[in-house]
N, C-alpha and C. Protein backbone atom coordinates (compact mmCIF):
# COMPACT_ATOMS: atom_id res chain seq x y z
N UNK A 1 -7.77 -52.80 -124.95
CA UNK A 1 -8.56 -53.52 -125.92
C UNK A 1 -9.33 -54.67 -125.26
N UNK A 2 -8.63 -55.28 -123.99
CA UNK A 2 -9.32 -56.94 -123.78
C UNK A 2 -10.81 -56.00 -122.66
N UNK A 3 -10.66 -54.59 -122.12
CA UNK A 3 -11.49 -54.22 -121.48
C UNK A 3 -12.61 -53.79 -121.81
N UNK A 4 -12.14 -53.39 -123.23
CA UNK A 4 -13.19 -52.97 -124.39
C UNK A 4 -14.19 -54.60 -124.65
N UNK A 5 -13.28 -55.44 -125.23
CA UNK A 5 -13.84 -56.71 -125.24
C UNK A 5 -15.15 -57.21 -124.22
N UNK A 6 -14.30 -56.95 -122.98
CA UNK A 6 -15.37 -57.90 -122.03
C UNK A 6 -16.46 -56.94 -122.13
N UNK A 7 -16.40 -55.48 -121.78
CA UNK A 7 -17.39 -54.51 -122.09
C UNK A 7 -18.33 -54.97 -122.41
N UNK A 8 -18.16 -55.04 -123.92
CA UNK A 8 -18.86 -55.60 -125.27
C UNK A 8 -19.54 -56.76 -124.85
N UNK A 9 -19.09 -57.62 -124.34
CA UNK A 9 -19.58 -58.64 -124.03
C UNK A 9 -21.04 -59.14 -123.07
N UNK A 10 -20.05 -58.18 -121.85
CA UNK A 10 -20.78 -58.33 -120.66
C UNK A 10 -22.02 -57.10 -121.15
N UNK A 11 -22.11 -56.59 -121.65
CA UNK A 11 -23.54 -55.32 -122.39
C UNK A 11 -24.15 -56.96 -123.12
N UNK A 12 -23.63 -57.73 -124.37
CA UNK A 12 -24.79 -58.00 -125.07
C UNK A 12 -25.62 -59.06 -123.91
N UNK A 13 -24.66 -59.66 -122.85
CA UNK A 13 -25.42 -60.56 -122.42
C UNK A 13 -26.57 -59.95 -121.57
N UNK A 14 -26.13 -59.25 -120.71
CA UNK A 14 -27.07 -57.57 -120.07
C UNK A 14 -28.25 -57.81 -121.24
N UNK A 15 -28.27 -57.68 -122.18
CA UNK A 15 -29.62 -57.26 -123.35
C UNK A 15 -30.26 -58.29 -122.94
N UNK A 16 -29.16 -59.85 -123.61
CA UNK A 16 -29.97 -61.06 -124.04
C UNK A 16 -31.02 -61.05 -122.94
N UNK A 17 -30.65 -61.13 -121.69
CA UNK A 17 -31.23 -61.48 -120.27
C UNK A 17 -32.15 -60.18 -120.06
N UNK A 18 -31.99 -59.38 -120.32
CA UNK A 18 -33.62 -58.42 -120.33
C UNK A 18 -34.03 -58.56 -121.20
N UNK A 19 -34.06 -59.29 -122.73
CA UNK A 19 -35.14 -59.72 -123.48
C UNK A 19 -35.62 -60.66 -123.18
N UNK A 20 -35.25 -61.82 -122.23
CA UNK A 20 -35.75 -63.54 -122.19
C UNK A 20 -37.04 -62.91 -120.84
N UNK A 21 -36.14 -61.85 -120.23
CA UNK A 21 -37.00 -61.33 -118.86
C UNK A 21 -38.31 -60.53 -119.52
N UNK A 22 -38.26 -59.82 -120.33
CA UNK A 22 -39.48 -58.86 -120.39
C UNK A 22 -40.11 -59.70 -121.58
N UNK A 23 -39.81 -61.14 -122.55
CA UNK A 23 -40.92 -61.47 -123.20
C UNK A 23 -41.03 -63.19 -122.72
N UNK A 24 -40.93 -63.30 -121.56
CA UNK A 24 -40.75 -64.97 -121.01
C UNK A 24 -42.35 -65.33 -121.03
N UNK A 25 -43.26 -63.68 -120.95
CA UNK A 25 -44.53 -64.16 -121.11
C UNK A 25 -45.37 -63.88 -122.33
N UNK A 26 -44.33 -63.96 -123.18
CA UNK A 26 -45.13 -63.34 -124.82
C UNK A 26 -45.77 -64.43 -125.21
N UNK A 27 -45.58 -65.55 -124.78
CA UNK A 27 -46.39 -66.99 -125.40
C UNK A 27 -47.98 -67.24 -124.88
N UNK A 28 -48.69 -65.89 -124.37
CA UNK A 28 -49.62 -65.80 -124.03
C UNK A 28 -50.53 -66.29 -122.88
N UNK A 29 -51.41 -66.07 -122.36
CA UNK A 29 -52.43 -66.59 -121.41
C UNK A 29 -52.73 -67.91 -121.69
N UNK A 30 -52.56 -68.41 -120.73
CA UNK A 30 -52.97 -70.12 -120.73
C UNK A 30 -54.45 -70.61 -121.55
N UNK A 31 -54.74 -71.10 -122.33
CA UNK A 31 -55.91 -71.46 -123.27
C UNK A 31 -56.68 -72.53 -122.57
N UNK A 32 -57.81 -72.61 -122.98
CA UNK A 32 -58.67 -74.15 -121.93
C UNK A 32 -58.16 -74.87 -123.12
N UNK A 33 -58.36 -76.26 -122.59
CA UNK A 33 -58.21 -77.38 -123.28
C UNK A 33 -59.71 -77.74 -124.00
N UNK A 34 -60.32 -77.95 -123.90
CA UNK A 34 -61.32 -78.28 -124.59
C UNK A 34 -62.43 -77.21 -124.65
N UNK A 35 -63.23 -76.76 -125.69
CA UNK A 35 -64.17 -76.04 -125.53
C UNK A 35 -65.70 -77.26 -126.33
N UNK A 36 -66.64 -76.86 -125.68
CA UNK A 36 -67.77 -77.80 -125.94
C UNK A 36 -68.84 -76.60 -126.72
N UNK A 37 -68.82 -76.34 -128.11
CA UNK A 37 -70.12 -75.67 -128.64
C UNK A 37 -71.30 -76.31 -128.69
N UNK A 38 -72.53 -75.84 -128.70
CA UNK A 38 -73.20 -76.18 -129.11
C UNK A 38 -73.80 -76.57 -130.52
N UNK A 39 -74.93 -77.66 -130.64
CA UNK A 39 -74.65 -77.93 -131.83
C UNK A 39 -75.49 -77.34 -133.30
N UNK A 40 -74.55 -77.75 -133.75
CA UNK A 40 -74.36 -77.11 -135.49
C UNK A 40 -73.29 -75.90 -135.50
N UNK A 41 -72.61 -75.54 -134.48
CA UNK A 41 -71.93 -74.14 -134.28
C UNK A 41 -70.40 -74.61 -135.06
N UNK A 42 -70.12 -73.31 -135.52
CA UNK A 42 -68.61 -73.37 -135.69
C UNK A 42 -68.31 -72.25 -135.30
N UNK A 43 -66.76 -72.25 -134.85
CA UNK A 43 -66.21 -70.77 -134.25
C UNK A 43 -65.50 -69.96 -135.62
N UNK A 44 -65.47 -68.68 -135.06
CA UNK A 44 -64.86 -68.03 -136.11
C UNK A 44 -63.65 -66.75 -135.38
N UNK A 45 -63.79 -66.86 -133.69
CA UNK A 45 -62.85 -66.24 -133.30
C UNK A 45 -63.13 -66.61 -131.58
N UNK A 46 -61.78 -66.33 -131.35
CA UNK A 46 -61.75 -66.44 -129.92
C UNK A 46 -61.23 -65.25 -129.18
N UNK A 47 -61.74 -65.13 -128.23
CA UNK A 47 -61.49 -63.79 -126.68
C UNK A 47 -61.04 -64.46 -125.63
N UNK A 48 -60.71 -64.29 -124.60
CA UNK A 48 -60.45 -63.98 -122.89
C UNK A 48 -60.27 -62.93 -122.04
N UNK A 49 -60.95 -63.14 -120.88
CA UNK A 49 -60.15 -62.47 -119.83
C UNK A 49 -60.24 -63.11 -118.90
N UNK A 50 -60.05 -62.93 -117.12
CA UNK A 50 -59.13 -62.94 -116.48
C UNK A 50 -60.19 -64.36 -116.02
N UNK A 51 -61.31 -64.07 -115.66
CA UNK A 51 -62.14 -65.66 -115.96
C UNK A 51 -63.26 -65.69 -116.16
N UNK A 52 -62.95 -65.77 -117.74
CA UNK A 52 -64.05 -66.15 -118.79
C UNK A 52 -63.23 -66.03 -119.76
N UNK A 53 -64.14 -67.08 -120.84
CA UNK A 53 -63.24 -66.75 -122.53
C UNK A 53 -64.56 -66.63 -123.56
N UNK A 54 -64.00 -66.29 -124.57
CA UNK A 54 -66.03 -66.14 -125.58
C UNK A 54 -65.38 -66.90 -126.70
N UNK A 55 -65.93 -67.25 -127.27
CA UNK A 55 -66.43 -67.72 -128.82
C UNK A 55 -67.15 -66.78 -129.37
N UNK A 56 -66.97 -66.11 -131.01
CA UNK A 56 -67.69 -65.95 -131.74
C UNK A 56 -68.05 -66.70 -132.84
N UNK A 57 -69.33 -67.45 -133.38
CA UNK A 57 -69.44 -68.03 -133.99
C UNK A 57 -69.92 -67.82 -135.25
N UNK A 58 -69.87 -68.92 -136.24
CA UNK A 58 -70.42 -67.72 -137.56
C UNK A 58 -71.79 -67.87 -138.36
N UNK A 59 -72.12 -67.88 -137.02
CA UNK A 59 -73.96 -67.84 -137.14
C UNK A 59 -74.27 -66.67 -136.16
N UNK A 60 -73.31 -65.74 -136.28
CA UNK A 60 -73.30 -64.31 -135.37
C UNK A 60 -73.84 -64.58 -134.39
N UNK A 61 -73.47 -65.43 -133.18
CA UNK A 61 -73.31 -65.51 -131.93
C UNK A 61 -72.27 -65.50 -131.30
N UNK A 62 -72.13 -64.55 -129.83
CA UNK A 62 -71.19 -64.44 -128.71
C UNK A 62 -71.17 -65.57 -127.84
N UNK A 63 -70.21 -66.65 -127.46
CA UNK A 63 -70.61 -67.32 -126.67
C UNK A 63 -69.34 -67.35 -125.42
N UNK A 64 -69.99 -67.01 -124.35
CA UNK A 64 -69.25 -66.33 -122.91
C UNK A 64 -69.17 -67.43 -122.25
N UNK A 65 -68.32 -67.84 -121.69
CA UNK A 65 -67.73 -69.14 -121.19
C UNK A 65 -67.24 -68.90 -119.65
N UNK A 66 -67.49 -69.57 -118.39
CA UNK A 66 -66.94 -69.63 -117.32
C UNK A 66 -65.73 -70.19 -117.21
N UNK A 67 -64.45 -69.85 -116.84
CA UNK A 67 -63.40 -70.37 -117.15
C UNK A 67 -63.16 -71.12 -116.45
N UNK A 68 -63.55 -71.25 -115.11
CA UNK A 68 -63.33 -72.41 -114.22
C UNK A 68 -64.25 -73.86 -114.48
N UNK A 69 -65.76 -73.62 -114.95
CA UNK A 69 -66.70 -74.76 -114.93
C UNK A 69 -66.46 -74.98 -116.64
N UNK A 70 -66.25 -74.13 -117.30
CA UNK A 70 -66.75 -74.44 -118.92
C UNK A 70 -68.02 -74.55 -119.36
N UNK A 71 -68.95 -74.10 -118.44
CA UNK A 71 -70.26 -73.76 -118.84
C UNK A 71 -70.44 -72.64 -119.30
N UNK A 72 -71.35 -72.13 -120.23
CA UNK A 72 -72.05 -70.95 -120.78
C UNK A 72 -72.39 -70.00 -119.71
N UNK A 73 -72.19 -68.93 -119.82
CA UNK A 73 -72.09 -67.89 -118.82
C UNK A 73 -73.76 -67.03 -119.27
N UNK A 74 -73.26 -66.69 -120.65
CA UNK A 74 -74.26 -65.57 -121.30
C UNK A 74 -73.96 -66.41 -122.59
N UNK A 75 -75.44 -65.86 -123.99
CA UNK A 75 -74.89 -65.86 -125.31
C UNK A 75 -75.71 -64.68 -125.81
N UNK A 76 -74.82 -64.33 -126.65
CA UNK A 76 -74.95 -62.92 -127.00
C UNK A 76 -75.50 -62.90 -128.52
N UNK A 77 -76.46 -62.79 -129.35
CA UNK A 77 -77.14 -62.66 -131.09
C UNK A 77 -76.81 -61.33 -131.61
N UNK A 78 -75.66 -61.17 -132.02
CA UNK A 78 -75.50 -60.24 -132.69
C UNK A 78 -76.14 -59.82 -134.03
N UNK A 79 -76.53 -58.82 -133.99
CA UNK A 79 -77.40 -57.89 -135.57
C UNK A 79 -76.80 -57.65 -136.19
């Protein structure tokens, strides 16, 4: 019975420690700290990848961001 026990034991901690391992990065990609729109803009969604991030705004514009400078890359007028 006490072998059964530790079993039991030593399995849930086995889990706990491959769940902390496979979601330690579920809290997502690092975000910039400040984003600077241009003016009259408001956002209505945000993107990234590996370096660049966009804004969509809701005056149906894309706005493509350099992730290292924070300058405007491209802007995109969607139809």
């Amino acid at each position: 019975m006490t072998i059964l026990t530790a079993t039991m034991v030593l399995g849930f901690i086995v889990i706990v420690v491959l769940f902390v391992i496979r979601f330690s990065d579920a809290f997502g990609p690092e975000l910039p700290d400040v984003i600077t729109l241009p003016d009259g803009s408001e956002p209505l969604a945000f993107t990234q990848g590996d370096d660049w991030y966009a804004v969509v705004t809701q005056d149906d514009r894309i706005l493509i961001y350099d992730r290292d400078t924070g300058a405007i890359r491209q802007e995109i007028d969607v139809k």
